[in-house]
PDB file of N, CA and C in Angstrom:
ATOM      1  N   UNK A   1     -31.623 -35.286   5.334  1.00  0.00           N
ATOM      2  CA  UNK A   1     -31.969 -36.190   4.263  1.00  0.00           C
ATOM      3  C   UNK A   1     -32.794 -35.407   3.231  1.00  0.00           C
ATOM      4  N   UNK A   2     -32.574 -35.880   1.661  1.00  0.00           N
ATOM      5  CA  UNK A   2     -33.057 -34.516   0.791  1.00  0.00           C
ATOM      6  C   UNK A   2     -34.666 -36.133   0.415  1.00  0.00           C
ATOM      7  N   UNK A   3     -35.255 -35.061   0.245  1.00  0.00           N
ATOM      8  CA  UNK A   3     -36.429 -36.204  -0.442  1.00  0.00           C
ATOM      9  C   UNK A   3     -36.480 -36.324  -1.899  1.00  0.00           C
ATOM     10  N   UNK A   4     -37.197 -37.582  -2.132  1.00  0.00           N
ATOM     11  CA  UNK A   4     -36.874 -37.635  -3.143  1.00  0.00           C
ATOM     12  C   UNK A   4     -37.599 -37.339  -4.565  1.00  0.00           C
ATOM     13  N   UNK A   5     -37.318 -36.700  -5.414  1.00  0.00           N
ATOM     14  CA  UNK A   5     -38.096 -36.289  -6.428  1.00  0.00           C
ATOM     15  C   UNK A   5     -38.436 -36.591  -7.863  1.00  0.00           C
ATOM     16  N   UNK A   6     -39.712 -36.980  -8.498  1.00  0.00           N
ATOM     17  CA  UNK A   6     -39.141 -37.393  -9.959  1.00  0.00           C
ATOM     18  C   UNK A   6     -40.164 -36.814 -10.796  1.00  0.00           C
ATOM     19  N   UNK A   7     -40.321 -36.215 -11.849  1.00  0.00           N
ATOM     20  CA  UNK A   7     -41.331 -35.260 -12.611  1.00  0.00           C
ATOM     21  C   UNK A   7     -40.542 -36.139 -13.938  1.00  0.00           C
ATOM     22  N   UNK A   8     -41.558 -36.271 -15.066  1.00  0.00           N
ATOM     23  CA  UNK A   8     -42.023 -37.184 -16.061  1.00  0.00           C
ATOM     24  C   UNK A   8     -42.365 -36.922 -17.880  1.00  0.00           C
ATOM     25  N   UNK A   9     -42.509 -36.663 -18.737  1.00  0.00           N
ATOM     26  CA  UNK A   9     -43.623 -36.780 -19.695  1.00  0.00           C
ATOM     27  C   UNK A   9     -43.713 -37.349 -20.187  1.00  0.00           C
ATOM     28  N   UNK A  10     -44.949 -37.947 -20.639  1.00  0.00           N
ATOM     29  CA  UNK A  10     -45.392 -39.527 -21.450  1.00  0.00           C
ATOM     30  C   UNK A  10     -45.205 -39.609 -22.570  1.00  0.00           C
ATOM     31  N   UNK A  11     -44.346 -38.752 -23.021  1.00  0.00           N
ATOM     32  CA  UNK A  11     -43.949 -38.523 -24.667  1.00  0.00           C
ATOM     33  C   UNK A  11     -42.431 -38.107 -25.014  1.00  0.00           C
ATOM     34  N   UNK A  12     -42.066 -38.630 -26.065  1.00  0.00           N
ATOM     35  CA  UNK A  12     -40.366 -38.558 -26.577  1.00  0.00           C
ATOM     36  C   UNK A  12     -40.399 -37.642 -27.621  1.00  0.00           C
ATOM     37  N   UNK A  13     -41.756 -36.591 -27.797  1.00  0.00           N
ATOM     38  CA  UNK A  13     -41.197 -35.456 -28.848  1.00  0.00           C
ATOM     39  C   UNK A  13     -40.965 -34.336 -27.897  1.00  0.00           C
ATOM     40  N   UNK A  14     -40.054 -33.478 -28.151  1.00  0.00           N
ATOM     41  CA  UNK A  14     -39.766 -32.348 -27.660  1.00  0.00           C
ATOM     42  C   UNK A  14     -38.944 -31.503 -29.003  1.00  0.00           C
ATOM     43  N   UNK A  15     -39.204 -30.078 -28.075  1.00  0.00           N
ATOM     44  CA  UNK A  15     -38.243 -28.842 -28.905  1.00  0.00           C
ATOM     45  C   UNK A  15     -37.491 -28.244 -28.029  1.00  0.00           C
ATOM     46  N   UNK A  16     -36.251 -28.336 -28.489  1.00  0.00           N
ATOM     47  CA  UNK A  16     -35.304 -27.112 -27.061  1.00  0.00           C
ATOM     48  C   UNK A  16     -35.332 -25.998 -28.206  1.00  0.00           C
ATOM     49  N   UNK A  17     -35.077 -24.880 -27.491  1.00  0.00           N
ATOM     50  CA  UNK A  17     -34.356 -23.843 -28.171  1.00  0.00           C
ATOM     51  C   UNK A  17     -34.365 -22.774 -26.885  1.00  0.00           C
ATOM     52  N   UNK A  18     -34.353 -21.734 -27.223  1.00  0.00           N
ATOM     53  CA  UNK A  18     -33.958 -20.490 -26.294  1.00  0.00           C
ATOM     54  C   UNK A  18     -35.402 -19.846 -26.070  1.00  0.00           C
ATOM     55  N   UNK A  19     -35.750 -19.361 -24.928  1.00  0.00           N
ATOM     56  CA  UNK A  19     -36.592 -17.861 -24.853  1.00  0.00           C
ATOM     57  C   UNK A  19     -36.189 -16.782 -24.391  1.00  0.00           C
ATOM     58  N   UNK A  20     -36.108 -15.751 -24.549  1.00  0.00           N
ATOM     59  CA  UNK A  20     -35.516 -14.597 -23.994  1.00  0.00           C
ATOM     60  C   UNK A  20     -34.084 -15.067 -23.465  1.00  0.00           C
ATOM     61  N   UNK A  21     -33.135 -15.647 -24.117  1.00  0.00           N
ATOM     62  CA  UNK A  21     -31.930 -16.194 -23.648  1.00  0.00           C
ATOM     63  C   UNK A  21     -32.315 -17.093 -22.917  1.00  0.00           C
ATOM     64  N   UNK A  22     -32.944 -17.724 -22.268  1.00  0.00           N
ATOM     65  CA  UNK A  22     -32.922 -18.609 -20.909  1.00  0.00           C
ATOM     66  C   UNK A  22     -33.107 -20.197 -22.367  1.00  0.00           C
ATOM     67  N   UNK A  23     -32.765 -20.931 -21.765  1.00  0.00           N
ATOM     68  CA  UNK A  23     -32.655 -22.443 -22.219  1.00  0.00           C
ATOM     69  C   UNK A  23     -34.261 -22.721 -22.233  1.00  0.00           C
ATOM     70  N   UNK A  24     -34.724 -23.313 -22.807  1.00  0.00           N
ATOM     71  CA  UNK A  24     -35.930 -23.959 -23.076  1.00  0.00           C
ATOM     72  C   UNK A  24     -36.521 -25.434 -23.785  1.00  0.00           C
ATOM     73  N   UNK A  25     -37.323 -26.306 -23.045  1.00  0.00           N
ATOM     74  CA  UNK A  25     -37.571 -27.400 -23.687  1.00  0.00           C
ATOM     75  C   UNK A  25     -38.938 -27.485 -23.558  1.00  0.00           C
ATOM     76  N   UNK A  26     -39.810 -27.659 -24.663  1.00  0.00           N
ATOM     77  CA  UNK A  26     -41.190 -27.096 -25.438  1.00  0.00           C
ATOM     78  C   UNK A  26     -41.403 -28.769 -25.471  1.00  0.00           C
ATOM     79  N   UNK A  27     -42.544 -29.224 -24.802  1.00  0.00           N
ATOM     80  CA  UNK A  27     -43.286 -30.632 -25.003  1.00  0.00           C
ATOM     81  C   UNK A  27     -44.805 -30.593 -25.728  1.00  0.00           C
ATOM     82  N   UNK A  28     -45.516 -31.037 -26.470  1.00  0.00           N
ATOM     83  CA  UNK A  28     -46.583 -30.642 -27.106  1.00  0.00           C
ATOM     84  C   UNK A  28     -47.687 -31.842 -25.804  1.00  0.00           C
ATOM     85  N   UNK A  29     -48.823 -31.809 -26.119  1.00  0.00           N
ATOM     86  CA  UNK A  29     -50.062 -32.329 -25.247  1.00  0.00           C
ATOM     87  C   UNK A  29     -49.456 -34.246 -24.652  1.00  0.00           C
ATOM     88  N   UNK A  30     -49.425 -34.026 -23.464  1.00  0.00           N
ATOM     89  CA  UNK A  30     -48.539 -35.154 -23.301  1.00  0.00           C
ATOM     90  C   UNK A  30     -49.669 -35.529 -21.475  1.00  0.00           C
ATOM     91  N   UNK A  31     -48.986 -36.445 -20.377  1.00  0.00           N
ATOM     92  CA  UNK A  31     -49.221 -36.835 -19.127  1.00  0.00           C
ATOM     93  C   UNK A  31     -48.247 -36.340 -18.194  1.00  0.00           C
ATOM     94  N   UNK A  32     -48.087 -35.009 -17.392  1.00  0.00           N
ATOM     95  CA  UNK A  32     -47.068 -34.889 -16.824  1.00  0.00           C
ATOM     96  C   UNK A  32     -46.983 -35.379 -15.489  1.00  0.00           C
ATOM     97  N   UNK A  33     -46.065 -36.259 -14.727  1.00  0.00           N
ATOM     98  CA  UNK A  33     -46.176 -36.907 -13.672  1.00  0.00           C
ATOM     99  C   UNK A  33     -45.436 -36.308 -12.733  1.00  0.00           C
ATOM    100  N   UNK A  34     -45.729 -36.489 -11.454  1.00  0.00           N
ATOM    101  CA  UNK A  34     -44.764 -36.378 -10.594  1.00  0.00           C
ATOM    102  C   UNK A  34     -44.845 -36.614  -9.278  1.00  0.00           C
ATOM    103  N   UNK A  35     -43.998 -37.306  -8.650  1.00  0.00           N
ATOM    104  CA  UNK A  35     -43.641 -38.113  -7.496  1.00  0.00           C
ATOM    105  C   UNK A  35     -42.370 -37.519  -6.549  1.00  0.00           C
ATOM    106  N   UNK A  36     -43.131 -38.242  -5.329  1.00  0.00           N
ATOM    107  CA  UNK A  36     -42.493 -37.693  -4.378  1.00  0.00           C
ATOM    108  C   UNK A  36     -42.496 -38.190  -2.754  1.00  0.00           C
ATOM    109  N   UNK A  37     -41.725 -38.900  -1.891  1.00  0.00           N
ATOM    110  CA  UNK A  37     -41.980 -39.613  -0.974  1.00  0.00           C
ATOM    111  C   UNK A  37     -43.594 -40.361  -0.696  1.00  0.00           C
ATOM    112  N   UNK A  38     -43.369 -41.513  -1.962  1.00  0.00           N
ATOM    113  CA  UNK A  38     -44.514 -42.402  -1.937  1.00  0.00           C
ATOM    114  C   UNK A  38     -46.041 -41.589  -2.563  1.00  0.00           C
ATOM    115  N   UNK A  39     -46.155 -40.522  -2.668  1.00  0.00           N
ATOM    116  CA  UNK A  39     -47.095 -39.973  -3.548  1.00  0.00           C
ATOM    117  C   UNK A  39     -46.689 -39.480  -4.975  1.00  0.00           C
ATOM    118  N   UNK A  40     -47.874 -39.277  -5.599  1.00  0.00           N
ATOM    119  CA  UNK A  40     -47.855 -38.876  -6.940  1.00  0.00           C
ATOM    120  C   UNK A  40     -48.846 -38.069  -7.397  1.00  0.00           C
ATOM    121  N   UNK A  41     -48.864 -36.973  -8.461  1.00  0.00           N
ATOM    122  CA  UNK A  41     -49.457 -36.894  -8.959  1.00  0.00           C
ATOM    123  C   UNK A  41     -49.769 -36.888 -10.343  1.00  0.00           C
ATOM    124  N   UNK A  42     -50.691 -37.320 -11.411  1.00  0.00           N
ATOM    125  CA  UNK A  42     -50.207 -36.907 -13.145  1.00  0.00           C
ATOM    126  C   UNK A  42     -51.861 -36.074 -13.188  1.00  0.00           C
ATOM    127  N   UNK A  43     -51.161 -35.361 -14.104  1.00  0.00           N
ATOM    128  CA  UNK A  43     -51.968 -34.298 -15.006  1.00  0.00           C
ATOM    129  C   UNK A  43     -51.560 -34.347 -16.289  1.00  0.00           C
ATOM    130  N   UNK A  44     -52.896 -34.569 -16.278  1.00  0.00           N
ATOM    131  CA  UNK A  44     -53.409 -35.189 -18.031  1.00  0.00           C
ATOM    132  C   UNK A  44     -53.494 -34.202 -18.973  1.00  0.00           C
ATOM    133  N   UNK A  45     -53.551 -34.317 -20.084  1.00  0.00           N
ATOM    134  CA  UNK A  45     -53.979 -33.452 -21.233  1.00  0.00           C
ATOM    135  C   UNK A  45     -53.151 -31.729 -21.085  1.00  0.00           C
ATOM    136  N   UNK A  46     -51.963 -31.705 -20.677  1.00  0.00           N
ATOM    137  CA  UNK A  46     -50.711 -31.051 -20.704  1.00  0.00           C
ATOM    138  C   UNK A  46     -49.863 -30.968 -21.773  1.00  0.00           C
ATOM    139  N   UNK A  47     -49.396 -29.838 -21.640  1.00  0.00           N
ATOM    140  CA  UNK A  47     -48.629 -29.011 -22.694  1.00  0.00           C
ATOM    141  C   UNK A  47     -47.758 -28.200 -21.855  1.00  0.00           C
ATOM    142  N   UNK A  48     -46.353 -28.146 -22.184  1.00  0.00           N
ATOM    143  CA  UNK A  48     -45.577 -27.110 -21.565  1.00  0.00           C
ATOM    144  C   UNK A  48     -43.881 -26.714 -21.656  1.00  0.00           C
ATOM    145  N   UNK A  49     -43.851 -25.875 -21.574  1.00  0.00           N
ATOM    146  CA  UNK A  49     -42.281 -25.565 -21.588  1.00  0.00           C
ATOM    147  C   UNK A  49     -41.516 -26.098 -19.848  1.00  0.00           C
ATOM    148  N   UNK A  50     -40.051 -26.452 -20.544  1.00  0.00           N
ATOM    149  CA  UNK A  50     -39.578 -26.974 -19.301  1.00  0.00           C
ATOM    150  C   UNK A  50     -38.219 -26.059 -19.439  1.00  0.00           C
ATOM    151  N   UNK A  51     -37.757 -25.086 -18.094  1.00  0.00           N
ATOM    152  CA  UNK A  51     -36.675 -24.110 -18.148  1.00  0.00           C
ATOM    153  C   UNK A  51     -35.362 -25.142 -16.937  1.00  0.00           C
ATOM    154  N   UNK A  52     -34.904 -25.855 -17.636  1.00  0.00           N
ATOM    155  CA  UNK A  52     -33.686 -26.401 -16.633  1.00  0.00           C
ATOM    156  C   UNK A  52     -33.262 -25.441 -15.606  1.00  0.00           C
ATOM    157  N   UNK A  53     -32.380 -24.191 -16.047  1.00  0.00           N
ATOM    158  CA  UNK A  53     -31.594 -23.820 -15.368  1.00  0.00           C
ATOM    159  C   UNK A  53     -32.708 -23.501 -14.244  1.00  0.00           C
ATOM    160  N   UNK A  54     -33.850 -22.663 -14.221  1.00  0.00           N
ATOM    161  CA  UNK A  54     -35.121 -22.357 -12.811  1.00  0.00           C
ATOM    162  C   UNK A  54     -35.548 -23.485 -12.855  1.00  0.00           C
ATOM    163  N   UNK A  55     -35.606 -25.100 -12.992  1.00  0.00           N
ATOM    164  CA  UNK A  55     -36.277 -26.115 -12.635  1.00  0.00           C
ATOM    165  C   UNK A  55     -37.907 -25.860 -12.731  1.00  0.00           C
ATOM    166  N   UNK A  56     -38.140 -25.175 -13.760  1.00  0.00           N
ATOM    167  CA  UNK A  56     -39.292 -24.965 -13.873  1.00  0.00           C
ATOM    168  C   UNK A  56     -40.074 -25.158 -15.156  1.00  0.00           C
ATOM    169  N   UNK A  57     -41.322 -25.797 -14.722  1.00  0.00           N
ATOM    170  CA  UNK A  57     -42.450 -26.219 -15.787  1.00  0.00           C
ATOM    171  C   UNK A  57     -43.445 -25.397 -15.564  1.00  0.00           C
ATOM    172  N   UNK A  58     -43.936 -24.854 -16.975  1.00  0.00           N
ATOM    173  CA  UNK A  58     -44.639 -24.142 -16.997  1.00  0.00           C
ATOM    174  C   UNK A  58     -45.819 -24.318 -18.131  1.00  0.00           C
ATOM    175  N   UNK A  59     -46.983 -24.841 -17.575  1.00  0.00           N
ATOM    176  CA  UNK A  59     -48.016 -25.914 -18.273  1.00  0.00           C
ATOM    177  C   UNK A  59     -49.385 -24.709 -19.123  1.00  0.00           C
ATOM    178  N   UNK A  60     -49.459 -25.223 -19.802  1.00  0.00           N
ATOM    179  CA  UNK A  60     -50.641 -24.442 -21.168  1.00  0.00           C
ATOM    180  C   UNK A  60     -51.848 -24.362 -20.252  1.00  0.00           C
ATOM    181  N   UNK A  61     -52.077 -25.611 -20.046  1.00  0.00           N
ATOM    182  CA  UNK A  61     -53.431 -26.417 -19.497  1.00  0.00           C
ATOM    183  C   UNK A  61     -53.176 -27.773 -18.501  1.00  0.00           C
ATOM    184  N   UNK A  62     -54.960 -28.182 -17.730  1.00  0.00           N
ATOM    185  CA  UNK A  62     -54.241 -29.890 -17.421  1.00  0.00           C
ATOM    186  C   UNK A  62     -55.552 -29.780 -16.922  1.00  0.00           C
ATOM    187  N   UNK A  63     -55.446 -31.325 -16.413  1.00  0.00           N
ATOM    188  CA  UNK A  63     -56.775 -31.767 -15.924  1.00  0.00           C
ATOM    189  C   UNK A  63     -56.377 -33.196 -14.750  1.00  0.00           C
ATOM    190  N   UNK A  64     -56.955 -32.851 -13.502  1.00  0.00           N
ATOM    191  CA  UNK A  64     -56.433 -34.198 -12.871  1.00  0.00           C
ATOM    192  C   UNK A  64     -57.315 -34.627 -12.604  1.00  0.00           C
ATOM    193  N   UNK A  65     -57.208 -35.707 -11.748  1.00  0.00           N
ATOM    194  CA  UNK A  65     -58.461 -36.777 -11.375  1.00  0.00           C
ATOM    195  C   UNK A  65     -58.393 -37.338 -10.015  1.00  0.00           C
ATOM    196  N   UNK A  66     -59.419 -37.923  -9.670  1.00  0.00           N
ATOM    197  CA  UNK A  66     -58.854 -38.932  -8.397  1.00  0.00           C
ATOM    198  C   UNK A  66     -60.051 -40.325  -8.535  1.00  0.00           C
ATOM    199  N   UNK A  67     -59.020 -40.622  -9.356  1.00  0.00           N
ATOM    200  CA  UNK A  67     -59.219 -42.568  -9.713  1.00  0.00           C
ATOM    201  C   UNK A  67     -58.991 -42.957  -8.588  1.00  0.00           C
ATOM    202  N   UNK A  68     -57.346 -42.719  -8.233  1.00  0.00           N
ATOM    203  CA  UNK A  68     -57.015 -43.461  -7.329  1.00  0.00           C
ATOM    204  C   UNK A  68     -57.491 -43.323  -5.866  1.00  0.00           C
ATOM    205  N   UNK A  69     -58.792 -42.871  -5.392  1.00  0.00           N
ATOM    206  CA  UNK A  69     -59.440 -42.812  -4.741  1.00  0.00           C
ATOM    207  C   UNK A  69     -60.494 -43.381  -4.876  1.00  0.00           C
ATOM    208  N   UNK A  70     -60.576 -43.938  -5.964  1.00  0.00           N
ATOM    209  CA  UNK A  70     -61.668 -44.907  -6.211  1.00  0.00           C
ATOM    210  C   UNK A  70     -63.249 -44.074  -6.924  1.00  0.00           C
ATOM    211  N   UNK A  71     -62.662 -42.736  -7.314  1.00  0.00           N
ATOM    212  CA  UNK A  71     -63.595 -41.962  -7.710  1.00  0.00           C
ATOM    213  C   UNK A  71     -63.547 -41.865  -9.171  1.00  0.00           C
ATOM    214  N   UNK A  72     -64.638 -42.112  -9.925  1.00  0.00           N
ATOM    215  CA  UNK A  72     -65.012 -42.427 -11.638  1.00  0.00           C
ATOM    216  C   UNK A  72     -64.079 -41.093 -11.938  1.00  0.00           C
ATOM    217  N   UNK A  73     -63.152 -41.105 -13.038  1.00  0.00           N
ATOM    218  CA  UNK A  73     -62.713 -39.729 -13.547  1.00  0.00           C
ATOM    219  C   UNK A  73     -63.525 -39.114 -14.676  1.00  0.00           C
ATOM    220  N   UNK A  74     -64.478 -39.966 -14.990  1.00  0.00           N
ATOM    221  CA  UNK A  74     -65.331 -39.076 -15.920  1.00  0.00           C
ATOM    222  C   UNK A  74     -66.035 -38.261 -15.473  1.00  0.00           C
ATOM    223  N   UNK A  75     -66.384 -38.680 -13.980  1.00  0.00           N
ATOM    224  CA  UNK A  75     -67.204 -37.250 -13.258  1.00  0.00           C
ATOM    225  C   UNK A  75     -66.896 -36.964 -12.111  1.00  0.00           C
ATOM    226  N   UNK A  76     -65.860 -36.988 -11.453  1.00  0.00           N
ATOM    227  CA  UNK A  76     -64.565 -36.323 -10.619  1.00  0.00           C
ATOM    228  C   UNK A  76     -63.372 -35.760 -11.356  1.00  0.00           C
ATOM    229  N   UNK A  77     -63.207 -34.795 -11.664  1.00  0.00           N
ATOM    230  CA  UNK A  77     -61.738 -34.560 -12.185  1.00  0.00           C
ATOM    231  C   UNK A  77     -62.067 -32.757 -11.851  1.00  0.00           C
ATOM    232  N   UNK A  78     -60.788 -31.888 -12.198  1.00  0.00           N
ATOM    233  CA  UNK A  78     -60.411 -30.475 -12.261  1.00  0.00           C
ATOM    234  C   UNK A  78     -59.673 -30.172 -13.059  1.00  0.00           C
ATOM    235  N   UNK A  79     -60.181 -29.339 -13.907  1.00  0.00           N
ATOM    236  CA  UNK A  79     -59.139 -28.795 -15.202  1.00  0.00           C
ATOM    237  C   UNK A  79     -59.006 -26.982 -14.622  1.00  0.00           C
ATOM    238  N   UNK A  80     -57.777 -27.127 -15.466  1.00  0.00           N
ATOM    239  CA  UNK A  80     -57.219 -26.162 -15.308  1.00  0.00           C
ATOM    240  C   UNK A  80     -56.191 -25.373 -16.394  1.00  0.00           C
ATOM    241  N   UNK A  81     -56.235 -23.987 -16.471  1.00  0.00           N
ATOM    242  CA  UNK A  81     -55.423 -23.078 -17.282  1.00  0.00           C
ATOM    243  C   UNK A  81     -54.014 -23.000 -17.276  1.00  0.00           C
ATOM    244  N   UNK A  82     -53.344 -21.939 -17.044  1.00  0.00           N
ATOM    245  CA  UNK A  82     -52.032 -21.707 -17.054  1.00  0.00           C
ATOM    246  C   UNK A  82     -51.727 -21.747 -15.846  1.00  0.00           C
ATOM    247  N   UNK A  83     -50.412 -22.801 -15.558  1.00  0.00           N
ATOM    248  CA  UNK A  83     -49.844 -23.294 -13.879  1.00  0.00           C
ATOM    249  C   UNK A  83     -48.252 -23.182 -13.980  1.00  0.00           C
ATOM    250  N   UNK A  84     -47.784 -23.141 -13.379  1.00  0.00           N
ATOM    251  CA  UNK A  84     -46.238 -23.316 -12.987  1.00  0.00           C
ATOM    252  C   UNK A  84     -45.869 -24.656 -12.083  1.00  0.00           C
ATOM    253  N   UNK A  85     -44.949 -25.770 -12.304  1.00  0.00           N
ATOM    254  CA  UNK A  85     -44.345 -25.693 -11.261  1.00  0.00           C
ATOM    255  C   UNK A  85     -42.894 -25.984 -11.202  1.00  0.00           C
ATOM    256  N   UNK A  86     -42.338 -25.810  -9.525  1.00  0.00           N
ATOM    257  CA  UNK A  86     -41.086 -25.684  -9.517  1.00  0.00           C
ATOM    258  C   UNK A  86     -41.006 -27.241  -9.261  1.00  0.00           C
ATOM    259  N   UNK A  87     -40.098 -28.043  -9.995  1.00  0.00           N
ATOM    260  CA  UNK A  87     -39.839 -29.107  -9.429  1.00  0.00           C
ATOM    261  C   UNK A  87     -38.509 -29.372  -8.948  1.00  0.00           C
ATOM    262  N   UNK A  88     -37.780 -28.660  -8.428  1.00  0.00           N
ATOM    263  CA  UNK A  88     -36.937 -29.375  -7.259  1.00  0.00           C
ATOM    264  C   UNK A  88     -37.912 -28.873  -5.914  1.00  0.00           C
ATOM    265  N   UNK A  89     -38.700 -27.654  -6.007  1.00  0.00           N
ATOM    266  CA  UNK A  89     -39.338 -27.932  -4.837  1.00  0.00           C
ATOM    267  C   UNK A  89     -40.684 -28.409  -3.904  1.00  0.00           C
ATOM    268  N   UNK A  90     -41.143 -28.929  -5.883  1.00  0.00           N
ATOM    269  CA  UNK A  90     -42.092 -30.051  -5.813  1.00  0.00           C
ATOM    270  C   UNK A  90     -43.288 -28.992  -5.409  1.00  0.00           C
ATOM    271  N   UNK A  91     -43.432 -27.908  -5.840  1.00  0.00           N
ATOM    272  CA  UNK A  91     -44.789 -26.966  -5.540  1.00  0.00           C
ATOM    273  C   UNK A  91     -45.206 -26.124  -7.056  1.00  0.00           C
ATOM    274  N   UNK A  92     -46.732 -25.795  -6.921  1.00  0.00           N
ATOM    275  CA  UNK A  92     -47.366 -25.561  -7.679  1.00  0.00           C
ATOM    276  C   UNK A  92     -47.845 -24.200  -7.177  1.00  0.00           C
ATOM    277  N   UNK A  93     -47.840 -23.505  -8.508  1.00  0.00           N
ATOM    278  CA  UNK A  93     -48.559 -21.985  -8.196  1.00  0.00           C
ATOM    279  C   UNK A  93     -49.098 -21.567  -9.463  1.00  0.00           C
ATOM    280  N   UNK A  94     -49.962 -20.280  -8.969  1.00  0.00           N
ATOM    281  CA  UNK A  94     -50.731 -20.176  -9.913  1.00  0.00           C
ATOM    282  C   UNK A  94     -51.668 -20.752 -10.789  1.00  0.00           C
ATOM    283  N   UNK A  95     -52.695 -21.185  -9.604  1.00  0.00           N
ATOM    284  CA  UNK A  95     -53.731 -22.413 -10.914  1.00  0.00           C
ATOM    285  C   UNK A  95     -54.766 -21.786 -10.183  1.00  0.00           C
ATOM    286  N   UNK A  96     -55.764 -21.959 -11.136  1.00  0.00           N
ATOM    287  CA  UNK A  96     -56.998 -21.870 -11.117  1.00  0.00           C
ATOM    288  C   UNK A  96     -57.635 -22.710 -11.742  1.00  0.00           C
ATOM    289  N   UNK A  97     -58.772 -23.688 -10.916  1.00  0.00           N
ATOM    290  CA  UNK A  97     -59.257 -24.437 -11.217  1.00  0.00           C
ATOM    291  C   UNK A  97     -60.393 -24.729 -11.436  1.00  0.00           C
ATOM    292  N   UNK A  98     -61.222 -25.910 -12.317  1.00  0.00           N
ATOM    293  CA  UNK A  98     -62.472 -25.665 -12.007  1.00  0.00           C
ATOM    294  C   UNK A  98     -62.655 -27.237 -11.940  1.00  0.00           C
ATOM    295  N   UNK A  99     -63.306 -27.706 -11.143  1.00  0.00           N
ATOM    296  CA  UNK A  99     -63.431 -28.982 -10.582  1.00  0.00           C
ATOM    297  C   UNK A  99     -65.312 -29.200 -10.999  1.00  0.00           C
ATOM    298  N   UNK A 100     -65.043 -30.647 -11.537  1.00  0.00           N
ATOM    299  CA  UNK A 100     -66.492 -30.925 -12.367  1.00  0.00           C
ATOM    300  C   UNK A 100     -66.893 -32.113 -11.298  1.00  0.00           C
ATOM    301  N   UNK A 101     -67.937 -32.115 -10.545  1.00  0.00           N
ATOM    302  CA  UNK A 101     -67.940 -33.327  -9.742  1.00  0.00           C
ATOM    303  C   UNK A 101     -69.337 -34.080 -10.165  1.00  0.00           C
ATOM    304  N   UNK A 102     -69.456 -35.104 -10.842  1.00  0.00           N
ATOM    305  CA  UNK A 102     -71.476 -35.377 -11.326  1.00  0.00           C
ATOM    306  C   UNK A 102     -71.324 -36.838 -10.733  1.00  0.00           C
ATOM    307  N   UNK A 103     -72.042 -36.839  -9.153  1.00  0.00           N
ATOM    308  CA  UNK A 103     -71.510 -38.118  -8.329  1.00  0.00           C
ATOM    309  C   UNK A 103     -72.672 -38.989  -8.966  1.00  0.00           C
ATOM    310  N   UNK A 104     -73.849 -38.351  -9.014  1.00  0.00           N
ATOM    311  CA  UNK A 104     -75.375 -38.911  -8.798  1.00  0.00           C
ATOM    312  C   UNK A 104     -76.132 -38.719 -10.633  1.00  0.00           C
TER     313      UNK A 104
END
């Protein structure tokens, strides 16, 4: 059984064109989502190129949160630089993060 997968952006502007020959679709600062047997995640305040043929997104910046843990996102969240991911196989590489936590 294949699981199931769905990646997102909260916005209807885009640019295709080419990079180095490979196909390319260029999204400007948008919510990128993505789901996957009953979980999810979105990362906010994203920017990124999307390469069809490698199923791959490849993000400027982002910042996530955990609301849905019941934790304030104004002072729980992790931003982050330049990330990749592959989404048919639903994994992330290359991030470095810096996580802001101000509970008290």
């Amino acid at each position: 059984m294949t699981q199931a997968k769905t990646w997102r952006v909260d916005t209807k502007e885009y640019k295709m064109d080419y990079n180095d020959g490979r196909p390319r679709v260029t999204f400007p600062v948008t919510t990128l989502t993505g789901a996957a047997r009953g979980d999810s995640i979105k990362i906010f305040q994203t920017a990124g190129d999307y390469y069809p043929l490698e199923t791959r997104w490849e993000g400027k910046s982002g910042k996530v949160d955990w609301k849905r843990g019941d934790l304030d996102p104004a002072k729980v969240y992790c931003t982050f630089k330049a990330y990749a991911v592959n989404v048919y196989l639903t994994s992330t590489t290359r991030i470095r993060l810096l996580l802001s936590c101000r509970l008290f």
